[in-house]
N, C-alpha and C. Protein backbone atom coordinates (compact mmCIF):
# COMPACT_ATOMS: atom_id res chain seq x y z
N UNK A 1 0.82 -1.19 0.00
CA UNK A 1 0.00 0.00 0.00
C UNK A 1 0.87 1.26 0.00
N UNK A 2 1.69 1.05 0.72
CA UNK A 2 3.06 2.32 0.57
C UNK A 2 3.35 3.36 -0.92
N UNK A 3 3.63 2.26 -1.84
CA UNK A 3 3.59 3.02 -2.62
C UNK A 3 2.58 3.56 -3.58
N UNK A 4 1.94 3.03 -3.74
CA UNK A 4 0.00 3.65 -3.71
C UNK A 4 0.41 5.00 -3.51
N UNK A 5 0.50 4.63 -2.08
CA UNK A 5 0.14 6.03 -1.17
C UNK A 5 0.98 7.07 -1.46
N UNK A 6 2.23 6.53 -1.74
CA UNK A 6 3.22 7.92 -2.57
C UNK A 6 3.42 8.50 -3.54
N UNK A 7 2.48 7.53 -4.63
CA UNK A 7 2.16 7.80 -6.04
C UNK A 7 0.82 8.88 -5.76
N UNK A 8 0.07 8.55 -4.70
CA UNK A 8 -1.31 9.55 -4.54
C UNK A 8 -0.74 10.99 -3.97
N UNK A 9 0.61 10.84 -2.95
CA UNK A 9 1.20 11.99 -2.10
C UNK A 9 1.77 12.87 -3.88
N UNK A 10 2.58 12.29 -4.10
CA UNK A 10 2.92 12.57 -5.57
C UNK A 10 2.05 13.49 -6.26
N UNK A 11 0.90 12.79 -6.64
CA UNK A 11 -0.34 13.56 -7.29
C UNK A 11 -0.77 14.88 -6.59
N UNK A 12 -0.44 14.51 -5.35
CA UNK A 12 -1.45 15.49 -4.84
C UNK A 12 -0.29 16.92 -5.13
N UNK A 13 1.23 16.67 -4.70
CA UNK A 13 1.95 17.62 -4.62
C UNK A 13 2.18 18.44 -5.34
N UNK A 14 2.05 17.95 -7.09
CA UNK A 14 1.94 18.42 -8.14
C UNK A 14 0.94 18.78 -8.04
N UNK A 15 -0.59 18.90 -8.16
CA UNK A 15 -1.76 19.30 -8.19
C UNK A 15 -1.55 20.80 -7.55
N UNK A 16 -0.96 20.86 -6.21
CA UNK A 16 -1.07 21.73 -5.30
C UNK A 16 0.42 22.94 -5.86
N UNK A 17 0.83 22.70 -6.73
CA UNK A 17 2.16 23.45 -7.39
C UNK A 17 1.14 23.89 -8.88
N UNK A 18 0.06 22.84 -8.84
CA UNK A 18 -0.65 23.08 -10.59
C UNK A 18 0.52 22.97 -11.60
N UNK A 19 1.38 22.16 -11.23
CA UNK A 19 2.55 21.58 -12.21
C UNK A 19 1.85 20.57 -13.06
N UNK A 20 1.08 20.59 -13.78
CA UNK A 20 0.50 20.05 -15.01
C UNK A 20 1.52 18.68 -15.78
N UNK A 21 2.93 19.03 -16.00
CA UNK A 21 3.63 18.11 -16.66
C UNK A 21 3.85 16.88 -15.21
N UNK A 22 3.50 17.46 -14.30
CA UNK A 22 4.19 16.27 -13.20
C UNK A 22 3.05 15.84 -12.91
N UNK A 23 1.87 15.78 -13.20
CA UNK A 23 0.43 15.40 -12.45
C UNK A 23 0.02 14.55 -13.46
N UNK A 24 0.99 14.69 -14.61
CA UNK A 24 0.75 14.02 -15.82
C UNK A 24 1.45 12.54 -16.03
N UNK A 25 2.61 12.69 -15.50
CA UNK A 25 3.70 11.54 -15.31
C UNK A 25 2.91 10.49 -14.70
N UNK A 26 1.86 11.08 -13.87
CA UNK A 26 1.85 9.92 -12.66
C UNK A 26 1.01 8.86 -13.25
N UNK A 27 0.27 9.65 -14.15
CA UNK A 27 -1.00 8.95 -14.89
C UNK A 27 -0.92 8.04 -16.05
N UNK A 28 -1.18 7.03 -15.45
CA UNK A 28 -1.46 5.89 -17.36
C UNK A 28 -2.38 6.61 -18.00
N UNK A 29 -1.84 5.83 -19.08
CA UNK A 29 -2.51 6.14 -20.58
C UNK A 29 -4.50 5.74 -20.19
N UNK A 30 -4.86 4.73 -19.35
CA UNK A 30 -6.59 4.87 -19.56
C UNK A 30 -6.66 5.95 -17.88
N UNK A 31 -6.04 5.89 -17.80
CA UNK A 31 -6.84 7.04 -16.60
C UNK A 31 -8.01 7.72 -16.84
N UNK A 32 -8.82 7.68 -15.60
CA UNK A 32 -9.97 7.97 -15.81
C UNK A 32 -10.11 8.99 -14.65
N UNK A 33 -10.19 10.41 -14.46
CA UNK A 33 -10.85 11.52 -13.16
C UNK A 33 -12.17 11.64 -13.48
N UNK A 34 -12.82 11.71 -12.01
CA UNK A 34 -13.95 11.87 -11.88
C UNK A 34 -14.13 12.84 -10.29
N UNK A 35 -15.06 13.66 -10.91
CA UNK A 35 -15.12 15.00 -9.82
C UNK A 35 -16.92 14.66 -9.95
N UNK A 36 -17.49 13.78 -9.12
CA UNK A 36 -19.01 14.15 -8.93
C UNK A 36 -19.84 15.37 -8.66
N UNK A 37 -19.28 16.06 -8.26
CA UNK A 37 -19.77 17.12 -7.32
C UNK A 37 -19.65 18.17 -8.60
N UNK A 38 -18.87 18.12 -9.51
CA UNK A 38 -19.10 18.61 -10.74
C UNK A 38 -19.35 18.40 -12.22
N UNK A 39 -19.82 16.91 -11.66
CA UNK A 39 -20.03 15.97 -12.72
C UNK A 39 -19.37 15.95 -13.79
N UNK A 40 -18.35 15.73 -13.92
CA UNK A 40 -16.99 15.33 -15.19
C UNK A 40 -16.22 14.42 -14.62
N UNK A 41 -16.22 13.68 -16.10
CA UNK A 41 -15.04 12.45 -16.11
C UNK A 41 -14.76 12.93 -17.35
N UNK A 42 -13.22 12.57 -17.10
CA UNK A 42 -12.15 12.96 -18.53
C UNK A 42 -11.39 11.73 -18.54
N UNK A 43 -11.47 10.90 -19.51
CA UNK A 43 -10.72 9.63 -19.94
C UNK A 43 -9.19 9.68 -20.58
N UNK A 44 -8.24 9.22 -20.52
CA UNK A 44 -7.11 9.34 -21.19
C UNK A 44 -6.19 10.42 -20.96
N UNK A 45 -5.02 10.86 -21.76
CA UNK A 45 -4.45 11.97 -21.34
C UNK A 45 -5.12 13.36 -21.71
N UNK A 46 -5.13 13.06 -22.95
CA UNK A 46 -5.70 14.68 -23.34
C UNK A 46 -6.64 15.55 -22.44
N UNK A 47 -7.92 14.51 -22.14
CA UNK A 47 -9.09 14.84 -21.62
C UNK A 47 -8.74 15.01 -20.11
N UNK A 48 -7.60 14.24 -19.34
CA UNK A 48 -7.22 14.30 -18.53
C UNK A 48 -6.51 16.06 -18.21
N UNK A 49 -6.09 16.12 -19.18
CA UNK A 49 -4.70 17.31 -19.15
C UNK A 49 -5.80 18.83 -18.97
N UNK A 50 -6.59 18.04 -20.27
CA UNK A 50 -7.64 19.75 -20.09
C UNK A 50 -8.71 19.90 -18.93
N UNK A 51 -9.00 18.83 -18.70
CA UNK A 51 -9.52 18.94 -16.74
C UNK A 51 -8.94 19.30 -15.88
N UNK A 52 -7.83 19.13 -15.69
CA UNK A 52 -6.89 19.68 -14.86
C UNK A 52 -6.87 21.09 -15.06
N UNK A 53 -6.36 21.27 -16.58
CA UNK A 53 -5.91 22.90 -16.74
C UNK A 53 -7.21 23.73 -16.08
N UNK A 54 -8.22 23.27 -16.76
CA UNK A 54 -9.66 23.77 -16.32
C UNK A 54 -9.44 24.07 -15.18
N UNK A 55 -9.38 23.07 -14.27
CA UNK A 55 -9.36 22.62 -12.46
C UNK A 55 -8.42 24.12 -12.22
N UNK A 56 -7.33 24.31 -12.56
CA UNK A 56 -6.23 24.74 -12.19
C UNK A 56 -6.64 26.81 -12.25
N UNK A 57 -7.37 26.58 -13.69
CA UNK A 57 -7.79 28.24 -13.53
C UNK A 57 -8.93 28.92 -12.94
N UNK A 58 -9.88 27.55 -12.45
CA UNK A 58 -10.81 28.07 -11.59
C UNK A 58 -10.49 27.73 -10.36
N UNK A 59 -9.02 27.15 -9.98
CA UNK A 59 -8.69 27.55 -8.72
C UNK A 59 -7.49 27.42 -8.44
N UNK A 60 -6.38 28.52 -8.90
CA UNK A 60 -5.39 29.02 -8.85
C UNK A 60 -4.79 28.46 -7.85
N UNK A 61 -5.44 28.24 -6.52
CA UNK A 61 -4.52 28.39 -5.66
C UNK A 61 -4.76 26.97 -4.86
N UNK A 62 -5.20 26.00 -5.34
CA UNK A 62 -5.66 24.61 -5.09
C UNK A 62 -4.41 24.15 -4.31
N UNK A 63 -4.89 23.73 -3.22
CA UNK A 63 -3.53 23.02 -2.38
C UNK A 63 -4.59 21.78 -1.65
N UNK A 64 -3.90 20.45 -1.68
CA UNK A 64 -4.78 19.24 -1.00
C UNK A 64 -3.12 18.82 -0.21
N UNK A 65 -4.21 18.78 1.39
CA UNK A 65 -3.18 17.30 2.02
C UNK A 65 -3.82 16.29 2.63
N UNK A 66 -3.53 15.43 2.11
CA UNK A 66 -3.42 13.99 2.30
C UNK A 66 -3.25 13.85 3.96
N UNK A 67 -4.31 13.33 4.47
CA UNK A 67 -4.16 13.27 6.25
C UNK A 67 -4.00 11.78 6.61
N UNK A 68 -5.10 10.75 5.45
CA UNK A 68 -4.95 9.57 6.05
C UNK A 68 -5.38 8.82 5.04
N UNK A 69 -4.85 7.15 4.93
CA UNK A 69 -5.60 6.22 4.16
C UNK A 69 -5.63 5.20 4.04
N UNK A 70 -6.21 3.84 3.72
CA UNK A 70 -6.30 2.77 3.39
C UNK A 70 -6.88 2.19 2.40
N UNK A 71 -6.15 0.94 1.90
CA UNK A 71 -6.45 0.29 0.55
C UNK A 71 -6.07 -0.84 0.75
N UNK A 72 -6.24 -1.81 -0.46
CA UNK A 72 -5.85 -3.03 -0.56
C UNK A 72 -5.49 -3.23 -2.35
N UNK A 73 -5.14 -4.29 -2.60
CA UNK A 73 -5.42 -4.65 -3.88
C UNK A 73 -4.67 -3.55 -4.73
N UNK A 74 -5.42 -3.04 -5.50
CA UNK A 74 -4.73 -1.76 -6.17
C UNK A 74 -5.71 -0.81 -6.24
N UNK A 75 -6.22 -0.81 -5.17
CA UNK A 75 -7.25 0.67 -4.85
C UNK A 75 -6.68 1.08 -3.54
N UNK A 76 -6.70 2.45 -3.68
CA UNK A 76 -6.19 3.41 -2.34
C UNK A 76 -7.57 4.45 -2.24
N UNK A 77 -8.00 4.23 -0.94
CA UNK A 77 -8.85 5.70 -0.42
C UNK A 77 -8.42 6.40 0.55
N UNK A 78 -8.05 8.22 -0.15
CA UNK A 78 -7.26 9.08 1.09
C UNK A 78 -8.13 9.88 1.72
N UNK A 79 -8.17 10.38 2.60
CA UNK A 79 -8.81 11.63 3.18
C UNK A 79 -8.14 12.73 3.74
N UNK A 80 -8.44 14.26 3.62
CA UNK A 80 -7.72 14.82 3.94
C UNK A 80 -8.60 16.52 3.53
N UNK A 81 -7.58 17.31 3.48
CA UNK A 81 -7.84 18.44 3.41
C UNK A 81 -7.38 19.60 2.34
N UNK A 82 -8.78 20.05 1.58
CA UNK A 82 -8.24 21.16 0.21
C UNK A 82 -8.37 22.10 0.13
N UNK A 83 -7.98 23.36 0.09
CA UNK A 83 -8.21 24.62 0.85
C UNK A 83 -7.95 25.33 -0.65
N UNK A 84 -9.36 26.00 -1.56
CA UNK A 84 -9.07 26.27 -2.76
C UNK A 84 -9.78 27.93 -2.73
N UNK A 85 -9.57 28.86 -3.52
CA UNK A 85 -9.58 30.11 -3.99
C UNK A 85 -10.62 29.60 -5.28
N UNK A 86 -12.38 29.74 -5.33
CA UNK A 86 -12.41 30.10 -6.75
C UNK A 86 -12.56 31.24 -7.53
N UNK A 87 -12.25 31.35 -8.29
CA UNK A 87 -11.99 32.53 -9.47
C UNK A 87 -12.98 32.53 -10.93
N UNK A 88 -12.72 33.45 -11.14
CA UNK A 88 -13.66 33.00 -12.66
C UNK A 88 -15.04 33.22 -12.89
N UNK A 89 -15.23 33.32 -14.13
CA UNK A 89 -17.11 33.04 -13.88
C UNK A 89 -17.46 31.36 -14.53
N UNK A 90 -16.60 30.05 -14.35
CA UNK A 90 -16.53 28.95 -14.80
C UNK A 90 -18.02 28.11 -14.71
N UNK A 91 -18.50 28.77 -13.32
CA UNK A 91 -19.77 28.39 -13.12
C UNK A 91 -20.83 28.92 -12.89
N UNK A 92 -20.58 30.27 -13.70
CA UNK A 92 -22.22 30.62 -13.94
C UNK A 92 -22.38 32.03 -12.59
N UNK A 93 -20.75 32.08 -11.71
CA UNK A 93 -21.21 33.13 -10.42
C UNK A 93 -19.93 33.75 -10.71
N UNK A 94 -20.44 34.93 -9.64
CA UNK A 94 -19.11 35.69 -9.07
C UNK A 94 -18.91 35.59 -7.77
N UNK A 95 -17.86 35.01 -7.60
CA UNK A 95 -17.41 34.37 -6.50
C UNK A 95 -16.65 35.94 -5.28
N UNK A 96 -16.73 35.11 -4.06
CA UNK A 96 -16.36 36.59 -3.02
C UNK A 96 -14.76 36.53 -2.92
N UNK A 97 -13.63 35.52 -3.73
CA UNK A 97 -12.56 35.70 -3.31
C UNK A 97 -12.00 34.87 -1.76
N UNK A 98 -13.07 35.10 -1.34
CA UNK A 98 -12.85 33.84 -0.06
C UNK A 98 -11.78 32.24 -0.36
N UNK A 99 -11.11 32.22 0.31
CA UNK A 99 -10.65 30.79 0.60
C UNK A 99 -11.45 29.49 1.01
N UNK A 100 -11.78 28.62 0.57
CA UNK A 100 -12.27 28.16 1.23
C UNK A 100 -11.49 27.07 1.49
N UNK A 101 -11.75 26.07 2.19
CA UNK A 101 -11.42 24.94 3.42
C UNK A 101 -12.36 23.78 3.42
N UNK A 102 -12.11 22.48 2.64
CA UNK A 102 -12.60 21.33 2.68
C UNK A 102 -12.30 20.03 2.93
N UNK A 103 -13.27 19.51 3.49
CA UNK A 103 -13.03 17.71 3.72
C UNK A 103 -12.57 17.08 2.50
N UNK A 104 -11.73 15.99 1.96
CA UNK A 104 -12.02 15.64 0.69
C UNK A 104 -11.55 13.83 0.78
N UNK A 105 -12.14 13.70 -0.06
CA UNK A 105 -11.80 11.77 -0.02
C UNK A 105 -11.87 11.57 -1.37
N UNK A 106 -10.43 11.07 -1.47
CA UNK A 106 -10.46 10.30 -2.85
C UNK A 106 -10.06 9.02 -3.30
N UNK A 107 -10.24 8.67 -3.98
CA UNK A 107 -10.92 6.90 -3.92
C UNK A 107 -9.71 6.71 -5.75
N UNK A 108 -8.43 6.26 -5.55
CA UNK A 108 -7.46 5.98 -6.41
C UNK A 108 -7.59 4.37 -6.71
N UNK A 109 -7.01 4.40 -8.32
CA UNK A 109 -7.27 2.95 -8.52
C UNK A 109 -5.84 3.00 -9.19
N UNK A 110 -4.66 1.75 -9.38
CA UNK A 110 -3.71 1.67 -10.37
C UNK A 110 -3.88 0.83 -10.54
N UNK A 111 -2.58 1.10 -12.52
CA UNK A 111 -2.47 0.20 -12.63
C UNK A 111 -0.56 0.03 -13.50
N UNK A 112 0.06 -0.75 -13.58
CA UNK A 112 1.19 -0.70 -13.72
C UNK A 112 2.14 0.68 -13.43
N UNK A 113 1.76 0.28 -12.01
CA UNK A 113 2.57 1.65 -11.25
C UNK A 113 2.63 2.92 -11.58
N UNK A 114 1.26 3.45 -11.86
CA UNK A 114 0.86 4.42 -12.30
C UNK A 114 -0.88 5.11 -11.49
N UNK A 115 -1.17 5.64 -11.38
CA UNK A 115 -2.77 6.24 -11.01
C UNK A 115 -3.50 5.70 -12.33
N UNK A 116 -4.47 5.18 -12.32
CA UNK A 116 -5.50 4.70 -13.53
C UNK A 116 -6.80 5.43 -13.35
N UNK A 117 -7.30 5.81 -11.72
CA UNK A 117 -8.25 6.16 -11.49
C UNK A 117 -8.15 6.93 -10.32
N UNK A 118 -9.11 8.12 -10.24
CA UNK A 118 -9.31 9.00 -8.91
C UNK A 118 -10.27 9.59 -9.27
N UNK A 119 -11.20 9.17 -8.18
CA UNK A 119 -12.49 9.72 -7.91
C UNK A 119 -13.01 10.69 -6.81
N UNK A 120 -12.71 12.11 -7.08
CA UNK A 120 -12.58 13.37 -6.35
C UNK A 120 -13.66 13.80 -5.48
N UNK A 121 -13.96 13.56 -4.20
CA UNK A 121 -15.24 13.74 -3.72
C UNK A 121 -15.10 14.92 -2.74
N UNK A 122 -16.22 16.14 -2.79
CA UNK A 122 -15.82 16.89 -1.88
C UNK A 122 -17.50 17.66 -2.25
N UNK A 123 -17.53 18.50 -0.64
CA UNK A 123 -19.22 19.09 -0.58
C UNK A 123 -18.94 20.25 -1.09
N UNK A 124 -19.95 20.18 -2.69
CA UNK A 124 -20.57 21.68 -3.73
C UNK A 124 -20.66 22.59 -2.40
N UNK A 125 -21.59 21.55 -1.96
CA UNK A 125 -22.56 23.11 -1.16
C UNK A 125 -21.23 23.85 -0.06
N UNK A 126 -20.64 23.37 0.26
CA UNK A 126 -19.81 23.83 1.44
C UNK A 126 -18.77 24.72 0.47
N UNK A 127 -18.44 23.74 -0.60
CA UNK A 127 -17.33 25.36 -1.56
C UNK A 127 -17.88 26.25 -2.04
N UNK A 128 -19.37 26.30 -2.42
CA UNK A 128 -20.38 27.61 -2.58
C UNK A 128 -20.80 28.44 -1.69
N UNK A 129 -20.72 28.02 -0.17
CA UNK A 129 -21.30 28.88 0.84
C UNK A 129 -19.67 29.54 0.87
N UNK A 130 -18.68 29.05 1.01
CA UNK A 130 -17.61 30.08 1.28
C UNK A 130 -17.26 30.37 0.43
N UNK A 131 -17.20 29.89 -0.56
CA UNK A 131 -16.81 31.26 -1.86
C UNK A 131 -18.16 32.69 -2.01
N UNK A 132 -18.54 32.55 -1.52
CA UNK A 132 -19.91 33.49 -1.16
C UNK A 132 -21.00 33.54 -2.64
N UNK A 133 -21.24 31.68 -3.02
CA UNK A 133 -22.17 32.28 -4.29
C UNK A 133 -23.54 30.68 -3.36
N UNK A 134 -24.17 30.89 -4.83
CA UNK A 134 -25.25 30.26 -4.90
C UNK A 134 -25.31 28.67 -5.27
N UNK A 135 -25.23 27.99 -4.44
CA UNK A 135 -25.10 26.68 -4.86
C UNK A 135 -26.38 25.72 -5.93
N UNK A 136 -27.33 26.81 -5.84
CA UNK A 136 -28.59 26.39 -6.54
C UNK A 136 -27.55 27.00 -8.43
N UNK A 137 -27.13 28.35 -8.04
CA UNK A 137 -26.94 28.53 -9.38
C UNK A 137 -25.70 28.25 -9.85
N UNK A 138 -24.62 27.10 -9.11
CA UNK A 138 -23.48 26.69 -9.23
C UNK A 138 -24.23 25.35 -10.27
N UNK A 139 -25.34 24.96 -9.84
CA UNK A 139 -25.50 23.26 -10.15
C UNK A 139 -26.12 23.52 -11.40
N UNK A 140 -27.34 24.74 -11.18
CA UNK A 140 -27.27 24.70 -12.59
C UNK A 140 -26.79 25.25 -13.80
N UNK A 141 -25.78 25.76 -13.43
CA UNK A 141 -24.48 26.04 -14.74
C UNK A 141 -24.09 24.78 -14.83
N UNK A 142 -23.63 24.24 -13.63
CA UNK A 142 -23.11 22.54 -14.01
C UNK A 142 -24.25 21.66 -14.85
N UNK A 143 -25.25 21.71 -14.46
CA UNK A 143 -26.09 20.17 -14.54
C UNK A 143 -27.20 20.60 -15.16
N UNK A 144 -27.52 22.14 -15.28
CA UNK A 144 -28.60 22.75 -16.25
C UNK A 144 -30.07 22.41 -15.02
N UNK A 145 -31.15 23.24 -15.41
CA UNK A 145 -32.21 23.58 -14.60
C UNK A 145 -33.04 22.69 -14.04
N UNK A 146 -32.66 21.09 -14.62
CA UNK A 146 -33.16 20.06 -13.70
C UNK A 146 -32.67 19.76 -12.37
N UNK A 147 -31.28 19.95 -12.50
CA UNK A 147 -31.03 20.02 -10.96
C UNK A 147 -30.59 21.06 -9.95
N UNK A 148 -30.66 21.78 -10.24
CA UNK A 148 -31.48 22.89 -9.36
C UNK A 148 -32.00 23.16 -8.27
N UNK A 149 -31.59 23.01 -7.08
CA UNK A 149 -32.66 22.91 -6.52
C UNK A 149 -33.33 21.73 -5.55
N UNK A 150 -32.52 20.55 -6.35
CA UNK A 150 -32.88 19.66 -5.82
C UNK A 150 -32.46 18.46 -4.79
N UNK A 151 -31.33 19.93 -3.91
CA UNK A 151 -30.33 18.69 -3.11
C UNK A 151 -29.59 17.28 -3.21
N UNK A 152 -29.34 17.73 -5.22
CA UNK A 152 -28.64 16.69 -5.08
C UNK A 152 -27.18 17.03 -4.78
């Protein structure tokens, strides 16, 4: 599990530098990210690379640490803490500049000593109340006017 866990410390360190070419290394060729909470999955590198960049300009200042984790097999789940700045009008608001401060758990899969999979989980509503916008009108820039509204 060790090195799992240093291939995920890895990821995260680059992420938190938004060093793009090193967040890239870590990743095989089918890698798959998935951010629920903003509903995108990007398959492969390309799709991988421009999620990130995306990730990276609506929040400049993205820093995650890794507090704790366990796995088996070739799945790792970490938990820990991401403390992000959003910027932009990416989702539909104007954000207050606030920092905000989140729980986050992510659920890594490899495969030939590489990240294949990470599944990014963290609460909309809690990065919308401190960035000072509307989480009704965060979801539906994301997810359009069906969900809305509807605690998901």
């Amino acid at each position: 599990m060790e090195p799992m866990f240093e291939l995920a410390q890895a990821l995260a360190a680059a992420k938190s530098r938004q060093d793009l070419p090193a967040a890239m290394k870590l990743l095989h060729h089918e890698m798959v990210l998935e951010a629920p909470a903003f509903g995108t999955t990007a398959r492969g590198p390309a799709e991988n690379e421009k999620a990130l960049a995306r990730f990276f300009a609506s929040f400049p200042d993205y820093d995650v640490a890794l507090e704790g984790h366990a796995g088996g097999g070739d799945a790792l789940a970490c938990w820990g803490t991401a403390r992000m700045t959003m910027t932009g009008d990416r989702f539909g608001v104007t954000p207050n500049g606030g920092r905000a401060e989140l729980p986050v758990f992510i659920r890594f899969a490899f495969k030939d000593g590489l990240i294949c999979g990470e599944r990014f989980f963290f609460d909309l509503s809690a990065l919308c109340a401190q960035s000072g916008v509307s989480t009704d009108a965060v979801r539906r820039s994301l997810f359009g006017e069906a969900f809305a509204g509807e605690g998901r």
